[in-house]
Every structure is written in structure tokens, then in C-alpha cells.
Protein backbone atom coordinates (compact mmCIF):
# COMPACT_ATOMS: atom_id res chain seq x y z
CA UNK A 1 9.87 -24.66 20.92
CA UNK A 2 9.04 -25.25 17.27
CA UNK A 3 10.95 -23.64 14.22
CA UNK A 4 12.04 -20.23 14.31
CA UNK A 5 10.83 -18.03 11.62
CA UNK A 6 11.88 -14.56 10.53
CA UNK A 7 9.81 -12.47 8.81
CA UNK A 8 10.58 -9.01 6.98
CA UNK A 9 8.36 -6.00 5.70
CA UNK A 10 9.53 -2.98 4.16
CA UNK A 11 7.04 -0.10 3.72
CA UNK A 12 8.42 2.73 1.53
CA UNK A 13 8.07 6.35 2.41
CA UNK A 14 5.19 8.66 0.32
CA UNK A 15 7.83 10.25 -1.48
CA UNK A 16 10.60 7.59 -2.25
CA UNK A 17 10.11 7.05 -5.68
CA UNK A 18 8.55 4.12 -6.82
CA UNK A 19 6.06 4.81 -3.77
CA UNK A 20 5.54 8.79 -5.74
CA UNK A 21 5.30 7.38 -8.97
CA UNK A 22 2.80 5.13 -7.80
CA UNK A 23 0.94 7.75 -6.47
CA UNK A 24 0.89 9.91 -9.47
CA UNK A 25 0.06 6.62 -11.86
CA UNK A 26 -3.39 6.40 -9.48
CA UNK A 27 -4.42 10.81 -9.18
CA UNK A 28 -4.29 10.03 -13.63
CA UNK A 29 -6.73 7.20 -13.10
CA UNK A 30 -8.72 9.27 -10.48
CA UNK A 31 -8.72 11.98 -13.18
CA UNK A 32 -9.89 9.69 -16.03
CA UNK A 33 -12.51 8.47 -13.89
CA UNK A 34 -13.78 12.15 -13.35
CA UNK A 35 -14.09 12.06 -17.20
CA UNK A 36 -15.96 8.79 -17.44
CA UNK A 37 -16.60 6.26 -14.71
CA UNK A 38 -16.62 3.08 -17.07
CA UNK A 39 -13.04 4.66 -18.69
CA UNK A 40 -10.62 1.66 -18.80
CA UNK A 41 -6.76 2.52 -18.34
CA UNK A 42 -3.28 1.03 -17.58
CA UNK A 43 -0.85 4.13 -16.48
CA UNK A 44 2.55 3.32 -15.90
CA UNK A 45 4.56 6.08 -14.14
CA UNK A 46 9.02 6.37 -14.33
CA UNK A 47 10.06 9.49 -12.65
CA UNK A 48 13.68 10.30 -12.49
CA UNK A 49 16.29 13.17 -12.99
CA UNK A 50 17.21 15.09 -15.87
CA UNK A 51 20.75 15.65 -15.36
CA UNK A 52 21.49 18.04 -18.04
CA UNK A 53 18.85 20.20 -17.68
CA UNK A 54 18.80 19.28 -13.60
CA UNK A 55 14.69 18.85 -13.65
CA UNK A 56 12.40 16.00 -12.67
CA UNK A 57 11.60 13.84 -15.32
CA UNK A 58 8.24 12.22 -15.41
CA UNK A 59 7.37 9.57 -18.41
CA UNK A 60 3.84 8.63 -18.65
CA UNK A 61 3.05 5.64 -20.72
CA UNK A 62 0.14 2.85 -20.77
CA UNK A 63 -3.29 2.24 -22.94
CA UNK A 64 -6.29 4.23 -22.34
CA UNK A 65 -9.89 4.40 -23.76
CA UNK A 66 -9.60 6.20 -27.03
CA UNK A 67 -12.10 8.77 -25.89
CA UNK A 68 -10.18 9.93 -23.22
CA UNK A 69 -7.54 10.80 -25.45
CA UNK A 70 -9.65 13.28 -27.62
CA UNK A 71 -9.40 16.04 -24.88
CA UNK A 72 -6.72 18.60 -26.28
CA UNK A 73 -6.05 19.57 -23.20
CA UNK A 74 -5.65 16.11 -21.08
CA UNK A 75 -1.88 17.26 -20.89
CA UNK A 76 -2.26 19.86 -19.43
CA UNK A 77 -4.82 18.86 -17.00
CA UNK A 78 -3.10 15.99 -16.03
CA UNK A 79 -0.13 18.03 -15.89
CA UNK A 80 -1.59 20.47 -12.97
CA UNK A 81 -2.26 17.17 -10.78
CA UNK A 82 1.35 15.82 -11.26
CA UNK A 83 2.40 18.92 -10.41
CA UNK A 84 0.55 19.25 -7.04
CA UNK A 85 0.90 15.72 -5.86
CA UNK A 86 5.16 16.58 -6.17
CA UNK A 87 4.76 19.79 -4.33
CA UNK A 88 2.88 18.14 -1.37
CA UNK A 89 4.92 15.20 -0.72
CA UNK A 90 8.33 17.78 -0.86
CA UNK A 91 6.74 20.55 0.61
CA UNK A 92 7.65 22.32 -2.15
CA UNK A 93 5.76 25.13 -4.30
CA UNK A 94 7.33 24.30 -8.12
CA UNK A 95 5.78 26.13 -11.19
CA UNK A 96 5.26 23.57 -14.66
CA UNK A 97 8.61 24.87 -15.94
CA UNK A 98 10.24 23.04 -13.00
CA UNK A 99 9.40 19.53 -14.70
CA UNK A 100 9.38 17.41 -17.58
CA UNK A 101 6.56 15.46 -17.86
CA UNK A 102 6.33 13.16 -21.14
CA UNK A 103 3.22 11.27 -22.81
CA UNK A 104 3.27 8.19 -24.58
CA UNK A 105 -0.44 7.10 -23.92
CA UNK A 106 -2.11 4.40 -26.35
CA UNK A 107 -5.40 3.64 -27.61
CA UNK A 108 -6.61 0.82 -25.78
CA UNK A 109 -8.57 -1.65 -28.57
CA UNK A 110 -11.94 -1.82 -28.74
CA UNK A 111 -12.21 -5.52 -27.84
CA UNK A 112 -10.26 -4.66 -24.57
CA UNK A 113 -12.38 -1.38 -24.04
CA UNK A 114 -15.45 -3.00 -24.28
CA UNK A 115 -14.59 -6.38 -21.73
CA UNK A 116 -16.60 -5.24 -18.41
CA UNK A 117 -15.56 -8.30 -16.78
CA UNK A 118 -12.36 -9.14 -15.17
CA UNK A 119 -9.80 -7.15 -17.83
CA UNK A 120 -6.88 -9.67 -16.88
CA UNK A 121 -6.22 -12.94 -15.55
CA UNK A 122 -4.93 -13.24 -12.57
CA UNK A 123 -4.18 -15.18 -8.87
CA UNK A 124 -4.44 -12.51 -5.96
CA UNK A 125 -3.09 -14.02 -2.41
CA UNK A 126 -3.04 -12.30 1.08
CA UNK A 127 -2.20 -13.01 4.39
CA UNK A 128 -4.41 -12.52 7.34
CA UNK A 129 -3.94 -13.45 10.67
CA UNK A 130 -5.94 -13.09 14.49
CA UNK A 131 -3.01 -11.80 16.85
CA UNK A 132 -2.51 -8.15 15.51
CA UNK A 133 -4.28 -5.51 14.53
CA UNK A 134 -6.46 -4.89 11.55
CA UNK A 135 -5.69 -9.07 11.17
CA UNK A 136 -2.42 -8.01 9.38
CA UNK A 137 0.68 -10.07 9.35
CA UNK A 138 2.33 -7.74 12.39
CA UNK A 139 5.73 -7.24 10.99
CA UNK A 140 3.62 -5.36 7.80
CA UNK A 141 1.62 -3.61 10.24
CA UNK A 142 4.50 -2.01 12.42
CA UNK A 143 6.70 -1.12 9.01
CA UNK A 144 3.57 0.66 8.05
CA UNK A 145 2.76 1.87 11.57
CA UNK A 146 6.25 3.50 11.53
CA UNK A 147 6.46 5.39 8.12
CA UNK A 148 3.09 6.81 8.82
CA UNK A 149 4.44 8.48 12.65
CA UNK A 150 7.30 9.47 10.29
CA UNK A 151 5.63 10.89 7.18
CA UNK A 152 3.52 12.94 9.65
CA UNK A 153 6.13 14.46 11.56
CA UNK A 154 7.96 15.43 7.90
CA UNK A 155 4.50 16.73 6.33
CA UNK A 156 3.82 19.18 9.60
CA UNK A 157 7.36 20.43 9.06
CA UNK A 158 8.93 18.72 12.33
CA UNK A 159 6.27 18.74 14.72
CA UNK A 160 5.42 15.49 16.82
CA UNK A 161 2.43 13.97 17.92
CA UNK A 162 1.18 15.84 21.27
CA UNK A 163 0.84 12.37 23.21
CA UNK A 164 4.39 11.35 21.80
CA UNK A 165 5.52 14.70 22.34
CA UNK A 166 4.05 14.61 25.96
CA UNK A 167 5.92 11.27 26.79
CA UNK A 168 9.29 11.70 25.30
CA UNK A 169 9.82 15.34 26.27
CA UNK A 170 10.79 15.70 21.90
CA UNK A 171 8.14 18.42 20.98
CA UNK A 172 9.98 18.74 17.38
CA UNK A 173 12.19 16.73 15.03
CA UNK A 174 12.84 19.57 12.16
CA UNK A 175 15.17 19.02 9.36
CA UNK A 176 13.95 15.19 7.89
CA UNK A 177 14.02 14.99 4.17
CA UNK A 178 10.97 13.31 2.24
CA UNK A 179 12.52 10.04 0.96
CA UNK A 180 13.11 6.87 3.06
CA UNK A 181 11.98 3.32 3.63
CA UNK A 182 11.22 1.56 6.64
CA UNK A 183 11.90 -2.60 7.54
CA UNK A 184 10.10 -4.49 10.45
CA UNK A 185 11.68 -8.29 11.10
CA UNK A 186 9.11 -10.64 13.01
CA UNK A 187 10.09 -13.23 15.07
CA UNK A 188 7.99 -16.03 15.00
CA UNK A 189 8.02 -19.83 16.87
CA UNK A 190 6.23 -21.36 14.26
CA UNK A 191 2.87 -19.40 14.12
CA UNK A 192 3.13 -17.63 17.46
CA UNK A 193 4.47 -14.38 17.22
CA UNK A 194 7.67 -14.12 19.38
CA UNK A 195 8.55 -10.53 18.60
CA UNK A 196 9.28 -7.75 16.52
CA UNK A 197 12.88 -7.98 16.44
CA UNK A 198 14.39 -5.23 14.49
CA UNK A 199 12.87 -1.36 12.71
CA UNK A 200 15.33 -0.47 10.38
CA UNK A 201 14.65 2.96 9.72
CA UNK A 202 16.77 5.13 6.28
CA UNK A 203 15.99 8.33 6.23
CA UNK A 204 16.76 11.67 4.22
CA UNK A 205 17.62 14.17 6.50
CA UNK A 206 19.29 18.19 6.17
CA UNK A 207 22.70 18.62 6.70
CA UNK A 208 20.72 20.94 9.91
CA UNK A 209 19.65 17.97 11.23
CA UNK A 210 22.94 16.09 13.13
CA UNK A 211 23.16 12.46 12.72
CA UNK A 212 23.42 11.64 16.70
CA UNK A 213 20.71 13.63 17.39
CA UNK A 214 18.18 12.32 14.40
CA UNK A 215 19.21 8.93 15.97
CA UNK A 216 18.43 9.60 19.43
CA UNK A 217 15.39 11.68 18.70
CA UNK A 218 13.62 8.65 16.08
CA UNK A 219 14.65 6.07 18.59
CA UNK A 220 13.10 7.58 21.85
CA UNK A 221 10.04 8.19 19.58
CA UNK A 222 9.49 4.98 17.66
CA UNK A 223 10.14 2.94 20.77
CA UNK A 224 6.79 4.60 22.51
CA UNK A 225 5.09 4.45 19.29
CA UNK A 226 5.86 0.44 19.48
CA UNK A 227 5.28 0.95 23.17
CA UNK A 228 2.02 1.76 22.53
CA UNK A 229 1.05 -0.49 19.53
CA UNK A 230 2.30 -3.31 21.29
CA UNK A 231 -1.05 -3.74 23.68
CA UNK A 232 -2.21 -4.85 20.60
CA UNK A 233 -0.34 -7.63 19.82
CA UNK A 234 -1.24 -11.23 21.23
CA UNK A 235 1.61 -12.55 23.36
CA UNK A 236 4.56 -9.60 22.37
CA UNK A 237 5.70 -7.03 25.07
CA UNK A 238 7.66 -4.69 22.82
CA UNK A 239 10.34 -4.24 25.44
CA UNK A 240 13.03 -6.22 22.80
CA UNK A 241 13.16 -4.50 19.52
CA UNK A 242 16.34 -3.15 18.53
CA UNK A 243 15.59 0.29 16.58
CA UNK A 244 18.20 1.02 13.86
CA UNK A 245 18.60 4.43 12.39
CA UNK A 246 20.76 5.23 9.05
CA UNK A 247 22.78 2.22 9.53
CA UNK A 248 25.22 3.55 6.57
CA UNK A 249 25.03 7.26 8.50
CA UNK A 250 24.53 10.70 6.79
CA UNK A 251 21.91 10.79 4.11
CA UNK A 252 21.23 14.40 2.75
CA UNK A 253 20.46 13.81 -0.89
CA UNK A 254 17.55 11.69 -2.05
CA UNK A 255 14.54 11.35 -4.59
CA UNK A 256 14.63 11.02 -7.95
CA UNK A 257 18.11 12.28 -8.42
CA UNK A 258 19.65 9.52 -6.91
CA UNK A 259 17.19 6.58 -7.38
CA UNK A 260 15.11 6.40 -10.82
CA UNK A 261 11.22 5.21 -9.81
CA UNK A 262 8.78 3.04 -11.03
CA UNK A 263 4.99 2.65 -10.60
CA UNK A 264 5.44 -1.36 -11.00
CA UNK A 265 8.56 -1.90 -8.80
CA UNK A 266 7.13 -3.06 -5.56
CA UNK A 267 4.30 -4.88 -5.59
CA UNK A 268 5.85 -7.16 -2.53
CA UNK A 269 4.71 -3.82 -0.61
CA UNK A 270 1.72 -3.41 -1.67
CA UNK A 271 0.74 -6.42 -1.36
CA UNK A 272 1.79 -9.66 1.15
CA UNK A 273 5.20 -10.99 -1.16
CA UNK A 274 7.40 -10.99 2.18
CA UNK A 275 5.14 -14.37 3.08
CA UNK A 276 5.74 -15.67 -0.72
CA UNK A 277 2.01 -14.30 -2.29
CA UNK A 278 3.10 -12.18 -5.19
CA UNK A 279 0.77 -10.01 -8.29
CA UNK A 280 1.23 -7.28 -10.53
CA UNK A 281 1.15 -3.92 -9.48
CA UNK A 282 -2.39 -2.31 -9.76
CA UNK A 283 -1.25 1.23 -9.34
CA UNK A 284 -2.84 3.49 -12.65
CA UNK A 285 -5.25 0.27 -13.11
CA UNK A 286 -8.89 0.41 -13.99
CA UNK A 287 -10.84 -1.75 -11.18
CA UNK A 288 -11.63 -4.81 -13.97
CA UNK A 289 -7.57 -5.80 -13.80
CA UNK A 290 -8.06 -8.34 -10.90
CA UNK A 291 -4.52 -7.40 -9.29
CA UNK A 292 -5.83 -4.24 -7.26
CA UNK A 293 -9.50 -5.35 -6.96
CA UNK A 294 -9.14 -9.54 -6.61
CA UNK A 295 -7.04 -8.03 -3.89
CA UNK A 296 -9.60 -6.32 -1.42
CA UNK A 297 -11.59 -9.23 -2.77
CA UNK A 298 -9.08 -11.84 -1.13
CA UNK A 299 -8.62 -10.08 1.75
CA UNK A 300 -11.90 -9.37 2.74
CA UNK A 301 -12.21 -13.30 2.35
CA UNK A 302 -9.63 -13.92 4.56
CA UNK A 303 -10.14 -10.95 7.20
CA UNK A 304 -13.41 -12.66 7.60
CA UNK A 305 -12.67 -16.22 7.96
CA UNK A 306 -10.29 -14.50 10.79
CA UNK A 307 -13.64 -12.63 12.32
CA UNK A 308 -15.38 -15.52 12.04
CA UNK A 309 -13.32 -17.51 13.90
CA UNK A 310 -12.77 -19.98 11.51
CA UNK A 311 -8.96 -20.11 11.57
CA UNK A 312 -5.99 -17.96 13.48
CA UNK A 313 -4.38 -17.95 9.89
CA UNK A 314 -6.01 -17.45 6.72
CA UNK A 315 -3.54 -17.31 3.03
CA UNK A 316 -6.32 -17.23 0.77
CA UNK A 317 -5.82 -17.07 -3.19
CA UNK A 318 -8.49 -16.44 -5.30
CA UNK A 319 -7.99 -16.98 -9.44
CA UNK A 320 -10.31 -14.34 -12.23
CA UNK A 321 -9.73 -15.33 -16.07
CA UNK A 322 -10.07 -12.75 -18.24
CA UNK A 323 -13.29 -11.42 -19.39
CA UNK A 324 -15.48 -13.50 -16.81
CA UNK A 325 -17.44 -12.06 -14.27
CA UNK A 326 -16.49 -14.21 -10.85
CA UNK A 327 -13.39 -15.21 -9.09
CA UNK A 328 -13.08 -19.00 -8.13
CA UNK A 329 -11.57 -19.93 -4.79
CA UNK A 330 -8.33 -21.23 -5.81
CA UNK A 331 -6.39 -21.86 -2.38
CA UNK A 332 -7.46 -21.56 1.18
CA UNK A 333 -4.29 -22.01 3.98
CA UNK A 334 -5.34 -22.41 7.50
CA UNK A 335 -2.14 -23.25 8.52
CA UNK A 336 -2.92 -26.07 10.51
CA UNK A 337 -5.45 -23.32 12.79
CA UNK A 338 -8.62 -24.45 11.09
CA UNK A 339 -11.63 -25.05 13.62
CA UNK A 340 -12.98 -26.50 10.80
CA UNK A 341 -11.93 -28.51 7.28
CA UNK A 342 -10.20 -26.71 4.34
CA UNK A 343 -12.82 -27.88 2.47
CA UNK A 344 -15.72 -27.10 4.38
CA UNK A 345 -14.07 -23.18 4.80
CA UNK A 346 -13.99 -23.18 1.27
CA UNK A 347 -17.61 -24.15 1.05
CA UNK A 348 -18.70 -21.79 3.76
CA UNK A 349 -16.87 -18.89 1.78
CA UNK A 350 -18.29 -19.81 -1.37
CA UNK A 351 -21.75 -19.74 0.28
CA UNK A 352 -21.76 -16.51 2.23
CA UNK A 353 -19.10 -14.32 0.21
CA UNK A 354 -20.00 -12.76 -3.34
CA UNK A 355 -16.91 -13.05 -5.58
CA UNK A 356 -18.30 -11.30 -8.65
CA UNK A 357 -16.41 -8.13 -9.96
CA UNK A 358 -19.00 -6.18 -11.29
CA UNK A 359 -20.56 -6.43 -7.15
CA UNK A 360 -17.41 -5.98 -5.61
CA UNK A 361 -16.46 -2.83 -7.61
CA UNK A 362 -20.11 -1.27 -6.91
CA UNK A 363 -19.76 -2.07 -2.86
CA UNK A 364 -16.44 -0.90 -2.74
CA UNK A 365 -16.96 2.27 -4.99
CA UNK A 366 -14.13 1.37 -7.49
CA UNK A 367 -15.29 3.31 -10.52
CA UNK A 368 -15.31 6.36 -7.83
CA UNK A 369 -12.86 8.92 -8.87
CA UNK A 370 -12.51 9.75 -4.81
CA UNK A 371 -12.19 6.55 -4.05
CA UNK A 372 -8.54 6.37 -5.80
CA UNK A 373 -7.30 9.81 -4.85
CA UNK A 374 -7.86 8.32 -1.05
CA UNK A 375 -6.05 5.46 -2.25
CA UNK A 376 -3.34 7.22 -3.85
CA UNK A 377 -3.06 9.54 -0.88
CA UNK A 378 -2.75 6.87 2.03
CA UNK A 379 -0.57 4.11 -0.45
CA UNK A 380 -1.23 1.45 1.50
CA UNK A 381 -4.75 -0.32 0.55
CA UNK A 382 -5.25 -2.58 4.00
CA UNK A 383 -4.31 -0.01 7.34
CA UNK A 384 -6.92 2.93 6.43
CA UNK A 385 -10.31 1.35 8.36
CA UNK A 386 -12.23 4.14 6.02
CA UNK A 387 -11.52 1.89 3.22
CA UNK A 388 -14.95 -0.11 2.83
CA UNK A 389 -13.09 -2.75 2.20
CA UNK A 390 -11.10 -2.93 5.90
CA UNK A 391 -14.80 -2.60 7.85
CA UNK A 392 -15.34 -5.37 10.13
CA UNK A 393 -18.80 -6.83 10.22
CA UNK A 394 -20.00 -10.55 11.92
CA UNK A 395 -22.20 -12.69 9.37
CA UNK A 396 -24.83 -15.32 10.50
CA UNK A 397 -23.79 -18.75 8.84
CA UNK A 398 -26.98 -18.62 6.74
CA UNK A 399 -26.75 -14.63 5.71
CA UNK A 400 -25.10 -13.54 1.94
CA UNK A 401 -23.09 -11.09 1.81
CA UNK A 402 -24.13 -8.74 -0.08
């Protein structure tokens, strides 16, 4: 037996705040893409409560192109979209004289506005590995797994998956609330996946909804969810996970009037920071800041050295400097799994894998307005396989990718 390793993920629910505001910072980029697909912008997003005038509060700050900030009516436009994205996610139907929503956009200089290389520098690192699915680290794939099966059963108002449904004889959980978070705890014997040992699940629930019952009802579902993700997993059952549900009990109020958000607050979940690789939010960020697209750059590096075969584990880093074009490889990890030399992976990535930004941002469809409303609908860049960027696809040794 080597050295047991424990290994957490938390994946935030679509409407805890700093996973809303995040949302909202990227529907303002989609929209200033709409307006001009080479706009630059850097949208930072703090929603919270108004406690005097008991309102949402939604401050919108960053730099922009100065063009985009000509439109006398950007406020409202912008307004309507902020509006809509709240309503969805609380299944709510709130006019504009429900909110606040405040502007403090800046002109973004013309020296910055006119870099159409990488717009920062910057290290992106991710994780990728060959026992689970998607080659996600597994306990990031069940947290995310499990706030999706619960997000969906809150956005059709209670109703559960018919195969779920079918299997646990619970046709209808009605009365969860929107906000929430969700923690998955790997067990690992070095590298080899021992388990998922714990799914901590907190979520806002109507006083309707009784605490036993929201327990016994989440429990009996997540455990076939796991039940059937599990087949998936190289060398884990799924018959051991202990399922924990509001450890601290009753939780009717939530949102911004009990927890201020942030766009920027957790970029550990957007990214791979439970296994140490940490960047800067990209939510509200044009494609040439190298923290959102370096990312899908790195990870489509180290998905494929996974496909390949090259390795079991893959923590690749790349590293853009500010206003050039390419990334440089600046760490491959095998992780002692290597069928072949950290240097000669490095090579064979540099050879077959184009790590210019200008490329990746046309193959990927970055400047594409849709592409980030997707984005900022799903909040999670590496489970969608829609995302271009999550395809799978074998190269020869000898073939570019193009």
C-alpha cells in the first residue's frame, strides 16, 4: 500500500453567488461581443443585498474598449440580460425596479485595446488523468456530476430524472431553494483511485420541504446517480461513499442576502486548485487574457497526452507573456506514468500541438458571442463534450494539429 491521499472538490451551485455573478460577468462579455467580435473587456461582477431598500445589488466594474461605451443605451441593454439570467436561475419573474444594478466601466487604453496577442501574462495548469471520465481528476467530476442532477431537479421545479425516478420509486423532490455547494473527497493510494469517500451536499431548501425527508430523498438519489457513474471509474465500486446532507440542518434563507458574491472568488473551481494549479479568474474576460483561454489550451494538451497514451497522469502548465502570440510549454508532470521521457512528451507536444492564441481562439470560436453564453450557462468549462475544446480525437505521431 503506498501513501494515502485525500483529495477534495467543491463545485458551487448556478445560483450561489460567486457562481451567479460569474455568470452575469460572462452574458456582458457575450453581449459586447455581439457589438464587436475583436471588443476587448475585463467585467468584474459583486452582487449582494441592499438591506435598506431590501433589493439585489449588482456592481459592475472593469475596462472596456472605449467604443463600446459610446452606446447610450449599453445600460439598459445590459440591464435586460442581468435581469433575465437572475430570473432563470430563481425561477423568478422580477421587473428592473426589483434591482440595483450599478456601472463603473473604464476605458480600456489604447495600447491595451490594440494588443491582439496574449492581453496578460500568465501560467495556466490542469490536471488530467486516464481512470475517469472525460480524463478529469474524479473527485472534480462527481462534485460536478452531483450539482448538475441537483440544479436539474430545482430548474424543473422538483421533478426527477425518469430513470432515477424509475429506480428509487422518488418521482419528485419539490421545495429545494437555488443556492448550495457541493464537496466530493477522493481517496487515493498514491495514484490509484481508492474511492470516493464522502458528497457533502448544503442545500437551500423551503421551510415545505422537511429536513428528514430532503435527507432521505437526496441520499437515495445521489447514491444511484454514483451508482451509475461509478462503471466509469477504473478500479472504484461506489458501494462506500458516505452521502452527507445539510450537516449544520435547516437552511431556508440563501443568496445574496446572506453571502455577498464575487465574479473572482473561486477560481480553485473553475479551474484544478484542489491539486495545487491555481490562475485568475477568466469570468467577463476577453479570450487574449491567457487565464480562460491558456486554459482549454492546457487541457487539451494534457487530455491528449492522456488519449494518446502517453502517460495515466498528465499536470501540464503552459506560460503566455503578454502581447506575444504563443504559449511555451513550461511544465509537463507525468507523475512517474510516462511511457515515455518528460522530455521527449514535451517534444512530441511541441511538435503536434499548435499553442498560438490567435489559432486557438479561431478553432475554439472564442470571439463567438454564443460561444460564452454556453459557457456562462453550463459554468463549468471541462464536463460539457459540446465544448470544442472537450472533443476527443486520435493524432498520427507525424500529423499537426491544426
Amino acid at each position: 500500500m503506498g501513501n494515502v491521499i485525500y483529495r477534495p472538490f467543491e463545485s458551487g451551485r448556478l445560483a450561489k453567488p460567486d457562481r451567479l455573478d460569474a455568470g452575469i460577468a460572462h452574458i456582458i462579455g457575450a453581449y459586447f461581443l455581439e457589438q464587436e467580435p475583436r471588443a476587448r473587456f475585463n467585467v468584474r461582477v459583486n452582487g449582494k443585498w441592499d438591506t435598506e431598500q431590501n433589493r439585489p445589488e449588482i456592481d459592475i466594474s472593469g475596462e472596456v474598449s472605449a467604443y463600446l461605451l459610446d452606446d447610450p443605451h449599453i445600460h439598459e441593454h445590459l440591464d435586460n440580460r442581468i435581469i433575465a439570467f437572475y430570473n432563470e436561475h430563481h425561477l423568478t419573474d422580477y421587473g428592473p425596479d426589483y434591482f440595483r444594478i450599478i456601472y463603473t466601466l473604464n476605458r480600456q487604453t489604447e495600447k491595451l485595446q490594440d494588443n491582439h496577442n496574449a492581453g496578460d501574462s500568465g501560467t495556466p495548469m490542469v490536471a488530467a488523468v486516464n481512470y475517469s471520465p472525460l480524463s478529469l481528476p474524479p473527485e472534480r467530476y462527481m462534485a460536478v456530476e452531483v450539482r448538475k442532477l441537483i440544479d436539474g431537479i430545482y430548474r424543473r421545479e422538483g421533478e426527477v430524472p425518469a430513470t432515477i425516478a424509475s429506480a428509487t420509486g422518488i418521482d419528485e423532490v419539490k421545495g429545494l431553494g437555488a443556492d448550495g455547494k457541493i464537496q466530493a473527497i477522493a481517496k487515493f493510494d498514491d495514484e490509484q483511485l481508492a474511492g470516493i469517500r464522502d458528497i457533502v451536499v448544503s442545500v437551500q431548501q423551503e421551510p415545505s420541504l422537511p429536513l428528514d425527508r430532503l435527507r432521505r430523498d437526496l441520499t437515495r438519489i445521489i447514491k444511484y446517480r454514483i451508482k451509475e457513474l461509478s462503471d466509469y471509474f477504473s478500479g472504484y465500486g461506489g458501494n462506500k461513499t458516505s452521502i452527507i446532507i445539510n450537516p449544520l440542518g435547516e437552511w431556508y434563507e440563501g443568496g445574496w442576502k446572506v453571502d455577498q458574491g464575487n465574479s473572482e472568488a473561486k477560481p480553485q473551481e473553475d479551474y484544478f486548485g484542489n491539486r495545487g494549479l491555481m490562475e485568475d479568474a477568466f469570468w467577463g474576460e476577453d479570450w487574449r487574457k491567457p487565464s480562460g483561454a491558456g486554459h482549454l489550451q492546457a487541457w487539451k494538451v494534457a487530455k491528449t497526452i492522456i488519449e494518446q497514451g502517453l502517460a495515466d497522469v498528465a499536470y501540464v502548465g503552459l506560460e503566455y507573456t503578454i502581447g506575444q502570440p504563443d504559449a511555451q510549454v513550461f511544465n509537463i508532470n507525468l507523475n512517474g506514468t510516462g511511457k515515455m521521457s518528460q522530455q521527449e512528451v514535451i517534444r512530441w507536444v511541441e511538435d503536434n500541438i499548435d499553442l498560438n492564441l490567435k489559432n486557438l481562439a479561431k478553432r475554439y470560436r472564442l470571439d463567438d458571442p454564443t460561444t460564452y453564453q454556453k459557457v456562462a450557462e453550463h459554468r463549468d468549462l471541462f464536463h460539457h463534450p459540446g465544448f470544442p475544446w472537450n472533443r476527443s480525437r486520435r493524432i498520427n505521431y507525424e500529423e499537426q494539429d491544426a
